[in-house]
N, C-alpha and C. Protein backbone atom coordinates (compact mmCIF):
# COMPACT_ATOMS: atom_id res chain seq x y z
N UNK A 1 79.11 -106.90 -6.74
CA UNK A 1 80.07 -107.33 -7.74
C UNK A 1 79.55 -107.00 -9.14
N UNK A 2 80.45 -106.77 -9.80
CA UNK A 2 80.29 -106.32 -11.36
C UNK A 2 80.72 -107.46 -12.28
N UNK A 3 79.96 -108.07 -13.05
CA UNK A 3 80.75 -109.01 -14.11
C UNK A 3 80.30 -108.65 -15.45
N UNK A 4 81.65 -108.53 -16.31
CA UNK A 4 82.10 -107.85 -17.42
C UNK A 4 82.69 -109.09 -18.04
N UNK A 5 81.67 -109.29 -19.48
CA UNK A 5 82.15 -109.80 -20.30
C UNK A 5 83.08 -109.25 -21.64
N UNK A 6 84.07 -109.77 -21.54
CA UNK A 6 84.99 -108.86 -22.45
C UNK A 6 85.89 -109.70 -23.69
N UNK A 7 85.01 -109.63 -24.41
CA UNK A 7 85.27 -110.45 -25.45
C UNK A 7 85.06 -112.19 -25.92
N UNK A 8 84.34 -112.06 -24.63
CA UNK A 8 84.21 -113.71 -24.21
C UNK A 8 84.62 -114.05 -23.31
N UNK A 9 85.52 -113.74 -22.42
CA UNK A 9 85.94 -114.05 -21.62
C UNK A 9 85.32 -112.91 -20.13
N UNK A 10 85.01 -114.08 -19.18
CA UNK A 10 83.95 -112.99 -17.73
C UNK A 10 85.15 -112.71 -16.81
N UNK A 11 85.01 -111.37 -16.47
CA UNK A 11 85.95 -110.76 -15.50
C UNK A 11 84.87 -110.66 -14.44
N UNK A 12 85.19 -110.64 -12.96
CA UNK A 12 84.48 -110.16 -11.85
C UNK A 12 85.53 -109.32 -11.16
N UNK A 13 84.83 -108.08 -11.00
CA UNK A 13 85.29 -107.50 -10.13
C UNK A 13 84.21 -106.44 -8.95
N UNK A 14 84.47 -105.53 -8.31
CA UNK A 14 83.94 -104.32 -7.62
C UNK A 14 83.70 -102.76 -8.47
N UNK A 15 82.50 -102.43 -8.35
CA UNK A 15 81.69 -100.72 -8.72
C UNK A 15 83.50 -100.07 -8.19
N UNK A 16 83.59 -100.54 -6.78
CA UNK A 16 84.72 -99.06 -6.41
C UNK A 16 86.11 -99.37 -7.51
N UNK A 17 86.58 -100.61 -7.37
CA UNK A 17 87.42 -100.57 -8.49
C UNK A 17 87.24 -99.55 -9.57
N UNK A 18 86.36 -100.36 -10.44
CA UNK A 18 86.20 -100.15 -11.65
C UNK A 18 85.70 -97.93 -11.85
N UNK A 19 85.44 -97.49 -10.35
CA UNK A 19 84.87 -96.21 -10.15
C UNK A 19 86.35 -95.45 -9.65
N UNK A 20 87.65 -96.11 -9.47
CA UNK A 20 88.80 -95.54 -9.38
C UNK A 20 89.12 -94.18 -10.27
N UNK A 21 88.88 -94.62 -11.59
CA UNK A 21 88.99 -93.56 -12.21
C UNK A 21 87.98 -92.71 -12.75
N UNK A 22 86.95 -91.75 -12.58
CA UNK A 22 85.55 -91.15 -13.27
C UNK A 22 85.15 -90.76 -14.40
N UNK A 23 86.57 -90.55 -15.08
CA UNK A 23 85.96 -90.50 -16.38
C UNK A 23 86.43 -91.39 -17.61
N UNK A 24 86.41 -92.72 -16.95
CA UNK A 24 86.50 -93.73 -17.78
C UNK A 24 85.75 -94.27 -18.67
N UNK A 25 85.61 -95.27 -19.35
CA UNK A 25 84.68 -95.49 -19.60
C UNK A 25 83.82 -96.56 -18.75
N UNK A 26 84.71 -97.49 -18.20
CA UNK A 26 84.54 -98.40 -17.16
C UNK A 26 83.28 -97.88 -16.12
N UNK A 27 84.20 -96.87 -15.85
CA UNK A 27 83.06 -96.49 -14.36
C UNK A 27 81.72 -95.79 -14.81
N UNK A 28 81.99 -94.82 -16.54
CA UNK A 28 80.58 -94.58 -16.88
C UNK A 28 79.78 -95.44 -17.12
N UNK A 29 80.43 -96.64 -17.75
CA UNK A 29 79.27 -97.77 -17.88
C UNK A 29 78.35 -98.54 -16.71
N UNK A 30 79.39 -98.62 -15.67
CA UNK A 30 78.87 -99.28 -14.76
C UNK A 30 78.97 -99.22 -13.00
N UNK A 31 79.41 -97.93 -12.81
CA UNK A 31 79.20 -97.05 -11.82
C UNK A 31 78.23 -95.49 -11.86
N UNK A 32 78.11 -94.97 -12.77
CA UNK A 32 77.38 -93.82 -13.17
C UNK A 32 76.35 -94.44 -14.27
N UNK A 33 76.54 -95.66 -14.36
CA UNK A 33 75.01 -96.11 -15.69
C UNK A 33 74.90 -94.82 -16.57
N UNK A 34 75.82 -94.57 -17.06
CA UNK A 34 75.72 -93.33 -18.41
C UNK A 34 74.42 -93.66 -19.61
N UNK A 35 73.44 -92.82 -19.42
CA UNK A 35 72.82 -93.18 -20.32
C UNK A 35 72.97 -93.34 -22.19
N UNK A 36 74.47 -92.51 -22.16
CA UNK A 36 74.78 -92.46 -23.24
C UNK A 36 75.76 -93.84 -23.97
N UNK A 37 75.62 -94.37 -22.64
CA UNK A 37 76.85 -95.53 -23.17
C UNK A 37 75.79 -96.90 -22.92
N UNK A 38 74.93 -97.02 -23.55
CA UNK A 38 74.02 -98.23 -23.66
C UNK A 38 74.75 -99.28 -24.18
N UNK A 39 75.46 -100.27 -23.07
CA UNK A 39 75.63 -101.61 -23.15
C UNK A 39 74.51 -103.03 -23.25
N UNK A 40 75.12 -103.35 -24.34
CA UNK A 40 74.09 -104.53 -23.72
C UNK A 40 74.73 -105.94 -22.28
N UNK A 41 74.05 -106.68 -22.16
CA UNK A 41 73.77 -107.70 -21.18
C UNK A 41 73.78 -108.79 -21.61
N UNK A 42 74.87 -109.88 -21.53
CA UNK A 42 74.62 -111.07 -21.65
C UNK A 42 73.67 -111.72 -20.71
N UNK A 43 73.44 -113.13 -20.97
CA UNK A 43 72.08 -113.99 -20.37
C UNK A 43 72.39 -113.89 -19.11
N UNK A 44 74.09 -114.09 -18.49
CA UNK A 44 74.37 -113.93 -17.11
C UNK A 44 74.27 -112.61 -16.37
N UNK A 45 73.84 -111.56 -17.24
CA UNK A 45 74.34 -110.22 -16.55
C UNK A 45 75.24 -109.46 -16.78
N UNK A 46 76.14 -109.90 -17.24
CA UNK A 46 77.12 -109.38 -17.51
C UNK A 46 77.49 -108.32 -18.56
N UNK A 47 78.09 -107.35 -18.89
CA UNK A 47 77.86 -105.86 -19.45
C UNK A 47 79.12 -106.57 -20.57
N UNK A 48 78.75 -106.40 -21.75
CA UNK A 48 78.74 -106.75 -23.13
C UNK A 48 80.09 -106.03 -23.76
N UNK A 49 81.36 -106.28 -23.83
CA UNK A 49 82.43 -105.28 -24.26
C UNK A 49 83.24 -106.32 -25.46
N UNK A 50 83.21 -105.42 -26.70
CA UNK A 50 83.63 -106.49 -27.65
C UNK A 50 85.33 -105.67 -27.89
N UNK A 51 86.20 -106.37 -27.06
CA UNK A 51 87.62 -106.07 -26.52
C UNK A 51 88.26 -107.04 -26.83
N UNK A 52 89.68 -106.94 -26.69
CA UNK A 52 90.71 -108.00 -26.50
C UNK A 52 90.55 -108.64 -24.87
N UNK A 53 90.53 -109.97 -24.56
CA UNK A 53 90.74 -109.90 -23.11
C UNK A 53 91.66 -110.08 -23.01
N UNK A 54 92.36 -110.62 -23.93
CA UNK A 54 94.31 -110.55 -22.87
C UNK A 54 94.84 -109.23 -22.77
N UNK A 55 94.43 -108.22 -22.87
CA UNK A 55 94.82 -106.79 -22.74
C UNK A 55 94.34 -106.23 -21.68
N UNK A 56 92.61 -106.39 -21.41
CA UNK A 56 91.73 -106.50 -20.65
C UNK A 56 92.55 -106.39 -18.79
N UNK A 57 93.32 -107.84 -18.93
CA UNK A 57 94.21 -108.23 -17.92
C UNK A 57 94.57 -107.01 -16.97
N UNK A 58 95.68 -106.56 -17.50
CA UNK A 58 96.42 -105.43 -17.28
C UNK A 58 95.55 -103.91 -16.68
N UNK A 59 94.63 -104.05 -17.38
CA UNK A 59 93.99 -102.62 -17.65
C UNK A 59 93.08 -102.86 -16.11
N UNK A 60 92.47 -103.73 -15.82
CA UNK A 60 91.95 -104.38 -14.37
C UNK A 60 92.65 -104.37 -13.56
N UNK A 61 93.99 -104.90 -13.48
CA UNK A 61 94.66 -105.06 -12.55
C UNK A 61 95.28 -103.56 -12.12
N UNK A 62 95.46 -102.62 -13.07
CA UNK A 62 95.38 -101.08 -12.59
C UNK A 62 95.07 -100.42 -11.93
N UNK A 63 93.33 -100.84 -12.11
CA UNK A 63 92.96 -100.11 -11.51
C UNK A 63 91.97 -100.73 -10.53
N UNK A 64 92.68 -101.97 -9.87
CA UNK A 64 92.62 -102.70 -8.45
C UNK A 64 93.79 -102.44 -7.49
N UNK A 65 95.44 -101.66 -8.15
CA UNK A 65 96.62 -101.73 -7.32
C UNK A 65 97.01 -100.37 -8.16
N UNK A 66 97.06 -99.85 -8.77
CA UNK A 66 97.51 -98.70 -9.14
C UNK A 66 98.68 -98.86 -10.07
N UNK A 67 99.42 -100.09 -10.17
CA UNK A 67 100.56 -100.73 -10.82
C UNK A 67 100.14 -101.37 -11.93
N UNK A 68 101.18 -100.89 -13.08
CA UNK A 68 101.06 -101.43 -13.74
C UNK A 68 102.02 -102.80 -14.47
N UNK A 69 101.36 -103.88 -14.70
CA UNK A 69 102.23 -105.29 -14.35
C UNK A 69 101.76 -106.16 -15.94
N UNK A 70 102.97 -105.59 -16.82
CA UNK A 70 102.36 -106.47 -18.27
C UNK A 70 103.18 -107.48 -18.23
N UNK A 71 102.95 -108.62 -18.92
CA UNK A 71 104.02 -110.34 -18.96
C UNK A 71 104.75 -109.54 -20.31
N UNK A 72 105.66 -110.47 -20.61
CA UNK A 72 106.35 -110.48 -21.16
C UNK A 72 105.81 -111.01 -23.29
N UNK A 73 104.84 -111.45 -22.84
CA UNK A 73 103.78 -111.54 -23.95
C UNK A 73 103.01 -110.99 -24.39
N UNK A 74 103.00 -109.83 -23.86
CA UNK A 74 101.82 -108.57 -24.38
C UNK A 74 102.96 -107.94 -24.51
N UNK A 75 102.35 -106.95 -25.57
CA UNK A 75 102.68 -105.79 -26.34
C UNK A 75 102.27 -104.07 -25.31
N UNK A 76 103.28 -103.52 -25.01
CA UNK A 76 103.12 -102.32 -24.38
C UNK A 76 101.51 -101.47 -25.13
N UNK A 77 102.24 -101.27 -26.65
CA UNK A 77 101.33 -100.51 -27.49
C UNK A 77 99.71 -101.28 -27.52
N UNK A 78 99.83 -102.53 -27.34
CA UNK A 78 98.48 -103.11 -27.40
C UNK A 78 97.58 -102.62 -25.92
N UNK A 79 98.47 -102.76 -24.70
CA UNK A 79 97.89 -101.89 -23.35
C UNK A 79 97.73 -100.70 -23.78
N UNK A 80 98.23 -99.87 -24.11
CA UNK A 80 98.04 -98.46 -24.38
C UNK A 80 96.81 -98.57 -25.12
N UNK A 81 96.79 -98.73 -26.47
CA UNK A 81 95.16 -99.02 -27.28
C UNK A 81 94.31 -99.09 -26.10
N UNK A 82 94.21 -100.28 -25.49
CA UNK A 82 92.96 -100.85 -24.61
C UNK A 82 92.71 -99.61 -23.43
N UNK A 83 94.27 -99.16 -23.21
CA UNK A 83 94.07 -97.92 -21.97
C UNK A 83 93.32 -96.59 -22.67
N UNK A 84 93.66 -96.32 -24.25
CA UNK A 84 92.58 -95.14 -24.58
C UNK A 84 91.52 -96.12 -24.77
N UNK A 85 90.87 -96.83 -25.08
CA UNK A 85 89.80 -96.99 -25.76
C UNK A 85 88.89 -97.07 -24.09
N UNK A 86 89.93 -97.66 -23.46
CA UNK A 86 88.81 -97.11 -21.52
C UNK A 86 88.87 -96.36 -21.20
N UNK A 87 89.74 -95.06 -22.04
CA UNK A 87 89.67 -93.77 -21.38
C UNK A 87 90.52 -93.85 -19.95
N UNK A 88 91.52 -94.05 -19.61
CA UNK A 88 91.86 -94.19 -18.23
C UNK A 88 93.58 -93.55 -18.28
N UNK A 89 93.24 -91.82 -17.90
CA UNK A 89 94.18 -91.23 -18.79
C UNK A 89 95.26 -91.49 -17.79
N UNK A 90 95.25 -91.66 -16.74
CA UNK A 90 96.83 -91.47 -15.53
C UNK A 90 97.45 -93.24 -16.40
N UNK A 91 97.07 -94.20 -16.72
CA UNK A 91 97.26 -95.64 -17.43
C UNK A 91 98.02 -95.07 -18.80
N UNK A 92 97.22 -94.37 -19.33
CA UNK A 92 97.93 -93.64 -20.86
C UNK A 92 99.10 -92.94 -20.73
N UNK A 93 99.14 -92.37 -19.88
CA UNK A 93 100.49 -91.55 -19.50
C UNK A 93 101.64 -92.03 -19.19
N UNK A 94 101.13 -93.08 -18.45
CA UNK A 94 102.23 -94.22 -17.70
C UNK A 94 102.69 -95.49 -18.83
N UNK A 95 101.45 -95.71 -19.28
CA UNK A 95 102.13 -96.60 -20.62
C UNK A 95 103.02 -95.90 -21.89
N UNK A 96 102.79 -94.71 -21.90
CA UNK A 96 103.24 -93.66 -23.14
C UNK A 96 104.96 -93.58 -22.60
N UNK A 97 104.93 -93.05 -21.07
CA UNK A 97 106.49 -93.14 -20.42
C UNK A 97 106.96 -94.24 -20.57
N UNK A 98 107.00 -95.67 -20.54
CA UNK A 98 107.45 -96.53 -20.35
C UNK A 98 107.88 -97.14 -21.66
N UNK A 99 106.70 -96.57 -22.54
CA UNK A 99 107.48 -96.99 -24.39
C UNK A 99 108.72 -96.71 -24.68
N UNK A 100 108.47 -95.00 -23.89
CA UNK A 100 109.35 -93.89 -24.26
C UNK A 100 111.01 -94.35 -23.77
N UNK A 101 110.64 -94.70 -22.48
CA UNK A 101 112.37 -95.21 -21.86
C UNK A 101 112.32 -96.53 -22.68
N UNK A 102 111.51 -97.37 -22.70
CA UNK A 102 112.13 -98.64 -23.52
C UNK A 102 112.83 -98.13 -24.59
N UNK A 103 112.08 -97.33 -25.63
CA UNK A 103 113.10 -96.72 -26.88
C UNK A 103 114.14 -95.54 -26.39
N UNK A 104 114.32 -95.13 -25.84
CA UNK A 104 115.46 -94.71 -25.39
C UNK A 104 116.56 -95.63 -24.85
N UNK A 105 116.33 -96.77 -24.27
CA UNK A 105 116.78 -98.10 -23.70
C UNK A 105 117.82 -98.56 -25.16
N UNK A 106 116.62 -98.86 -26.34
CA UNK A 106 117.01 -99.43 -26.91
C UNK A 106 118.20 -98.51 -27.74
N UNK A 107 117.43 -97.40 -28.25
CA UNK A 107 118.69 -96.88 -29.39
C UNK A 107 119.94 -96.16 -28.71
N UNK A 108 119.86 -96.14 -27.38
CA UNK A 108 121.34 -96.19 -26.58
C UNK A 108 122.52 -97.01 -27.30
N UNK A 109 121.74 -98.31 -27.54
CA UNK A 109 122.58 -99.85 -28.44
C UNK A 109 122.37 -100.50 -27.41
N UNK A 110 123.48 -101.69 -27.37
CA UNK A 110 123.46 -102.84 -26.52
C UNK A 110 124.74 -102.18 -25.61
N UNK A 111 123.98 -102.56 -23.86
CA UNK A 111 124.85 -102.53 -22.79
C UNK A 111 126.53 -103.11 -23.23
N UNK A 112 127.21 -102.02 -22.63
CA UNK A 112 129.00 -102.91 -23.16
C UNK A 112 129.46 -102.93 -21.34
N UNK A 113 130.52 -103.75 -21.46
CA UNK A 113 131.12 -104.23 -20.41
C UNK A 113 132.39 -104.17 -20.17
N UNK A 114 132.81 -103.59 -18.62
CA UNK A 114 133.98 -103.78 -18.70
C UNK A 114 134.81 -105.17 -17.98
N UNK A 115 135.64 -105.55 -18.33
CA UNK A 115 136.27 -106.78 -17.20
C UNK A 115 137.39 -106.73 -17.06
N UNK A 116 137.58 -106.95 -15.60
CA UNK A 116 138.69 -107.04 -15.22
C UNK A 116 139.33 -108.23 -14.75
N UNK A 117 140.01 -108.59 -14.26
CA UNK A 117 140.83 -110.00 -14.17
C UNK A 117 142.00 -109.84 -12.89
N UNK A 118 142.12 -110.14 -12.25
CA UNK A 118 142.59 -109.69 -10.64
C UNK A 118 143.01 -111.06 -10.17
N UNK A 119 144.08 -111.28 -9.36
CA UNK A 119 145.00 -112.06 -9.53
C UNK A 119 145.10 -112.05 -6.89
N UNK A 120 144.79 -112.82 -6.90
CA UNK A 120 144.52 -113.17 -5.56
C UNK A 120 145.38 -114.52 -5.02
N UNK A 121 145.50 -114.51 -3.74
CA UNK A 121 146.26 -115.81 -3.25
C UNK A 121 144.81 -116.14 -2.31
N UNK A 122 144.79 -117.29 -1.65
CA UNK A 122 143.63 -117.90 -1.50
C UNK A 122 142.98 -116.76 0.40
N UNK A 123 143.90 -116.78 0.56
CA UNK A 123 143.53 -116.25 2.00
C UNK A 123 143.18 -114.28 1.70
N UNK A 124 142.91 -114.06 0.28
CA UNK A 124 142.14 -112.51 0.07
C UNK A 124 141.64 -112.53 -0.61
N UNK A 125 141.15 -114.14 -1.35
CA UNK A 125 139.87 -114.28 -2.12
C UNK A 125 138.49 -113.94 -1.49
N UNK A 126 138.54 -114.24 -0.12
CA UNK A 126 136.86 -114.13 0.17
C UNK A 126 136.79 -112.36 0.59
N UNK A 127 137.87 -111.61 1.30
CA UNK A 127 137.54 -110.04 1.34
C UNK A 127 137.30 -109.69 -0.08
N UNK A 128 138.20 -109.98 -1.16
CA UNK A 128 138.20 -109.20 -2.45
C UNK A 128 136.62 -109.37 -2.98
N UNK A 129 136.70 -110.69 -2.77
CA UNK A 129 135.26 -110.44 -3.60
C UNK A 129 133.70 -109.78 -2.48
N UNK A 130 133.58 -110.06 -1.43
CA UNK A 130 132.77 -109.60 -0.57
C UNK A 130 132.82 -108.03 -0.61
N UNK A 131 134.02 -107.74 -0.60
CA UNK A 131 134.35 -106.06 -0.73
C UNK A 131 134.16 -105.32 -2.22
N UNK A 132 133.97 -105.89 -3.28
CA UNK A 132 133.62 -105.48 -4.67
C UNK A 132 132.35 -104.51 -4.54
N UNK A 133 132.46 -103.74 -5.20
CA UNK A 133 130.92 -102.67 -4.85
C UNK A 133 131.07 -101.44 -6.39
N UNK A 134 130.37 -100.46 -6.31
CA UNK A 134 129.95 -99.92 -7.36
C UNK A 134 129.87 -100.47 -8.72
N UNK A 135 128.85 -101.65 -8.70
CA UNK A 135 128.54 -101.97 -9.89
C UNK A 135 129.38 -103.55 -10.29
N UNK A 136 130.29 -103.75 -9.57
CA UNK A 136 131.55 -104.58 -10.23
C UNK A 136 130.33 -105.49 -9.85
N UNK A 137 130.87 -106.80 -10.72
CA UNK A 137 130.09 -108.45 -10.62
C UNK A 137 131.08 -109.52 -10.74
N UNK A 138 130.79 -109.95 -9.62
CA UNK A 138 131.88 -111.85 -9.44
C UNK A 138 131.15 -112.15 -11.02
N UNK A 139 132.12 -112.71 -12.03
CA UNK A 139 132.59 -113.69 -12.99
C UNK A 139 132.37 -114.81 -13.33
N UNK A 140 134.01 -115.13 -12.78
CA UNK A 140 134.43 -115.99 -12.43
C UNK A 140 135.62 -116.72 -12.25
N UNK A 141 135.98 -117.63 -12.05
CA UNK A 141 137.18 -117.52 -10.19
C UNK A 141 138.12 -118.81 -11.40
N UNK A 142 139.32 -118.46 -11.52
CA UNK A 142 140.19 -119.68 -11.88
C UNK A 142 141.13 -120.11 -11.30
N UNK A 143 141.42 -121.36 -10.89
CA UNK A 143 142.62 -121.39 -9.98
C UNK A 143 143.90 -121.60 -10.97
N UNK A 144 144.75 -120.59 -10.19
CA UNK A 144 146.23 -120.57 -11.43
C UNK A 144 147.28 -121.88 -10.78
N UNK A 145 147.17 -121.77 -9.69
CA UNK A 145 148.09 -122.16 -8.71
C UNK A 145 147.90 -123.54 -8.15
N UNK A 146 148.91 -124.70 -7.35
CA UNK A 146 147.91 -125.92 -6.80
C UNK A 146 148.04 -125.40 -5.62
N UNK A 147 147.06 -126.12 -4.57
CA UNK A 147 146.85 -126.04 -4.03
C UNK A 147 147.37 -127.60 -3.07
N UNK A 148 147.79 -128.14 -3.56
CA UNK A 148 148.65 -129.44 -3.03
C UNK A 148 149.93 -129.49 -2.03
N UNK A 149 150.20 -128.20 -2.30
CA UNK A 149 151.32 -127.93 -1.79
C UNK A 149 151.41 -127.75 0.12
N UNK A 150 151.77 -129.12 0.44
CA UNK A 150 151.66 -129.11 1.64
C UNK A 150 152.44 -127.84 2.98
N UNK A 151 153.17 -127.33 2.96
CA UNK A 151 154.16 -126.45 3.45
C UNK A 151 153.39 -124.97 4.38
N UNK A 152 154.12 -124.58 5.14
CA UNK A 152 153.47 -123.30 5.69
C UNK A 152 153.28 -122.16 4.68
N UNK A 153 154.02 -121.89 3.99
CA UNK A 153 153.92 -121.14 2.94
C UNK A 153 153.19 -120.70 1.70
N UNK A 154 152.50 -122.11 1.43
CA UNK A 154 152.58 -122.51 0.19
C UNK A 154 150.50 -122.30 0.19
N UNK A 155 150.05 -121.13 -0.67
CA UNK A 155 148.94 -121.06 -0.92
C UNK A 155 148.08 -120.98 -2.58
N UNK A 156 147.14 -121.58 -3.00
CA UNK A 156 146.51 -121.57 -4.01
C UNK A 156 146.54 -120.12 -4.55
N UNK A 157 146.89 -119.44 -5.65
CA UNK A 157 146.48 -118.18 -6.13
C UNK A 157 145.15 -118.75 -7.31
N UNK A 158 145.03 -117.54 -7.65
CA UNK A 158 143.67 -117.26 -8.39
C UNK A 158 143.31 -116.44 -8.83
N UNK A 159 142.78 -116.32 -10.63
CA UNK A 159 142.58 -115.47 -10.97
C UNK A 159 141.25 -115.21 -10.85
N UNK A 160 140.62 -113.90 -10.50
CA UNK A 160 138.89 -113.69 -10.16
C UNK A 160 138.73 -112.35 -11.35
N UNK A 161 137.88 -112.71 -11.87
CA UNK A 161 137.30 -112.23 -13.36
C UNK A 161 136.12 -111.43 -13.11
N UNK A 162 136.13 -109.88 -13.02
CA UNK A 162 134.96 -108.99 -12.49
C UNK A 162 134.22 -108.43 -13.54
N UNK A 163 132.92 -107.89 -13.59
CA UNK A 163 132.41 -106.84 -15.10
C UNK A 163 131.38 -105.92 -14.23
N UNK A 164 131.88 -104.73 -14.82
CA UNK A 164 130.78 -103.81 -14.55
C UNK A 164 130.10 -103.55 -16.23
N UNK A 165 128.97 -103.02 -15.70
CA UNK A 165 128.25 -102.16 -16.92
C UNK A 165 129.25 -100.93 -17.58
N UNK A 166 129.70 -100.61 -18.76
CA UNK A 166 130.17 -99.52 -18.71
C UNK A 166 129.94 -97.99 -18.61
N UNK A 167 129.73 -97.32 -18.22
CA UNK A 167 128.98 -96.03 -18.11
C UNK A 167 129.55 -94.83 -18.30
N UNK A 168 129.21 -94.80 -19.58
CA UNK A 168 129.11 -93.17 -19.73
C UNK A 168 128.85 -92.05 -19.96
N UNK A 169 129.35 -91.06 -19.35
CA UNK A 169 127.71 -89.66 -19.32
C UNK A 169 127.83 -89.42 -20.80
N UNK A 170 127.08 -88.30 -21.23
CA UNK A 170 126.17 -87.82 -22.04
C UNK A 170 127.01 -87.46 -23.29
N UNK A 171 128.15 -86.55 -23.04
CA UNK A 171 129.41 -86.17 -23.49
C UNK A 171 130.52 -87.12 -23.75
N UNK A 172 130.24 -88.12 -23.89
CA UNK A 172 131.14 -89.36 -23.68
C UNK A 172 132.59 -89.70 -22.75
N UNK A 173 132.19 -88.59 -21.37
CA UNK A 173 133.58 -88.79 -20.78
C UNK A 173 133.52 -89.97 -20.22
N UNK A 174 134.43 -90.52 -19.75
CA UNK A 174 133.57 -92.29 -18.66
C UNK A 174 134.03 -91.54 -17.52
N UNK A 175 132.87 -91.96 -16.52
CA UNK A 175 132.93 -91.55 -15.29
C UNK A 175 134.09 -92.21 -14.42
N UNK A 176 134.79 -91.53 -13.44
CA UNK A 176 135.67 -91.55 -12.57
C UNK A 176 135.24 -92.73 -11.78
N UNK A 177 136.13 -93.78 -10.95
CA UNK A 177 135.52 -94.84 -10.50
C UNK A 177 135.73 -94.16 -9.09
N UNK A 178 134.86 -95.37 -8.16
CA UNK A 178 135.22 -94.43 -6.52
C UNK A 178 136.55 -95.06 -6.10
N UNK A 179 136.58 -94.85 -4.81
CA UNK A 179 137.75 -95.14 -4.23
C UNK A 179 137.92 -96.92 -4.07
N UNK A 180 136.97 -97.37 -4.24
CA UNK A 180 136.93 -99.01 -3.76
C UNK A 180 137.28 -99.73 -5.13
N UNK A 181 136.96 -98.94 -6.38
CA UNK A 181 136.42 -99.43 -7.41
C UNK A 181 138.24 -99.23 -7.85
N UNK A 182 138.87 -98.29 -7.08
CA UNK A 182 139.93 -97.96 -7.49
C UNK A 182 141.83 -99.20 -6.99
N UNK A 183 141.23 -99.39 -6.10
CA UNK A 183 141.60 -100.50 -4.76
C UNK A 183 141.52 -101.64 -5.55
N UNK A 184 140.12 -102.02 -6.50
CA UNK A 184 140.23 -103.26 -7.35
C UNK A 184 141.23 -102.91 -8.38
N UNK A 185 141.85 -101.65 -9.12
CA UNK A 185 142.02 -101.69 -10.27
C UNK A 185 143.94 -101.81 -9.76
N UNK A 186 143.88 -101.89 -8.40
CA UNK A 186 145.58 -101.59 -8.02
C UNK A 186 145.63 -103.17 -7.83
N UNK A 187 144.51 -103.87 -7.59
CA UNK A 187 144.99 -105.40 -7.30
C UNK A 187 145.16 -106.05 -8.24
N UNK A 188 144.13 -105.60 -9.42
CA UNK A 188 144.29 -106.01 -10.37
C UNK A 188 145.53 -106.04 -11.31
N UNK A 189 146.30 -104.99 -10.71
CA UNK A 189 147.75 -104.64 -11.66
C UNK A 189 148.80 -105.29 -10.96
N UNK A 190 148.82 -106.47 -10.11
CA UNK A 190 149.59 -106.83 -10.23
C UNK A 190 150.38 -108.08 -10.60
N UNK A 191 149.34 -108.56 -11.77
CA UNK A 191 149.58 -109.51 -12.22
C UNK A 191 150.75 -109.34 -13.44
């Protein structure tokens, strides 16, 4: 076992871990003992790294699963820093892509929605909505109608309130819906 003090805070882990990647700095320090990278030793043993450890986190857990898994409280760009400064270039690459779609994510704008509103009697409420697919999402369900009505005839209607994401390609055409998606938009019209 290897224990790495990193900023104050002691990590334990394994030589093969930390030797995942070779030309890290990780594994020169303490799988190849690089003579050029003279660490010192705390009183416990432990190999001396004056780092962030909440960054630390991430950058370990890498390269124990190959995944990379940040909370919602760290900063992408702050992993990236900690991933060059360990040298751990397949981590750099992967954090550099993931900035990249977040800002692409973002200056897209904000997701828009479409909704629809579909108008059901009680006995094709549970197909309509079970059968909803490409994207559509249950709402939510209002009853228009009573349902008191004692008689053979006589059934609850309901309006059921759907949203998809809206999507469209590159050129701003909106894409064609499928055939199911199309089936909602005929039920929907006949309110």
């Amino acid at each position: 076992w290897v224990r790495l003090n990193v900023g104050g805070t002691y990590f334990v882990t394994t030589r093969q871990t930390l030797g995942r990647e070779p030309k890290s700095f990780l594994c020169r320090l303490c799988c190849q003992e690089d003579p050029e990278l003279d660490s010192d030793k705390d009183e416990t043993g432990a190999y001396l790294i004056d780092r962030d450890p909440t960054y630390f986190g991430p950058i370990l857990n890498y390269l124990r699963h190959g995944k990379l898994i940040i909370t919602k409280e760290l900063a992408e760009e702050g992993v990236l820093e900690e991933a060059e400064f360990y040298n751990i270039a397949s981590l750099v690459r992967l954090v550099k892509e993931r900035i990249r779609d977040n800002e692409n994510r973002t200056s897209q704008g904000p997701v828009k929605h479409v909704y629809r509103v579909l108008q059901c009697q009680e006995e094709e409420l549970t197909q309509m909505v079970s059968t909803m697919s490409d994207g559509w999402k249950f709402e939510q369900l209002i009853s228009i109608g009573s349902s008191y009505n004692y008689g053979n005839e006589d059934q609850a209607e309901f309006l059921c309130v759907v949203s998809r994401e809206l999507n469209n390609s590159t050129n701003g055409i909106v894409i064609e819906p499928s055939e199911k998606a199309k089936i909602l938009q005929e039920r929907g019209s006949r309110m």
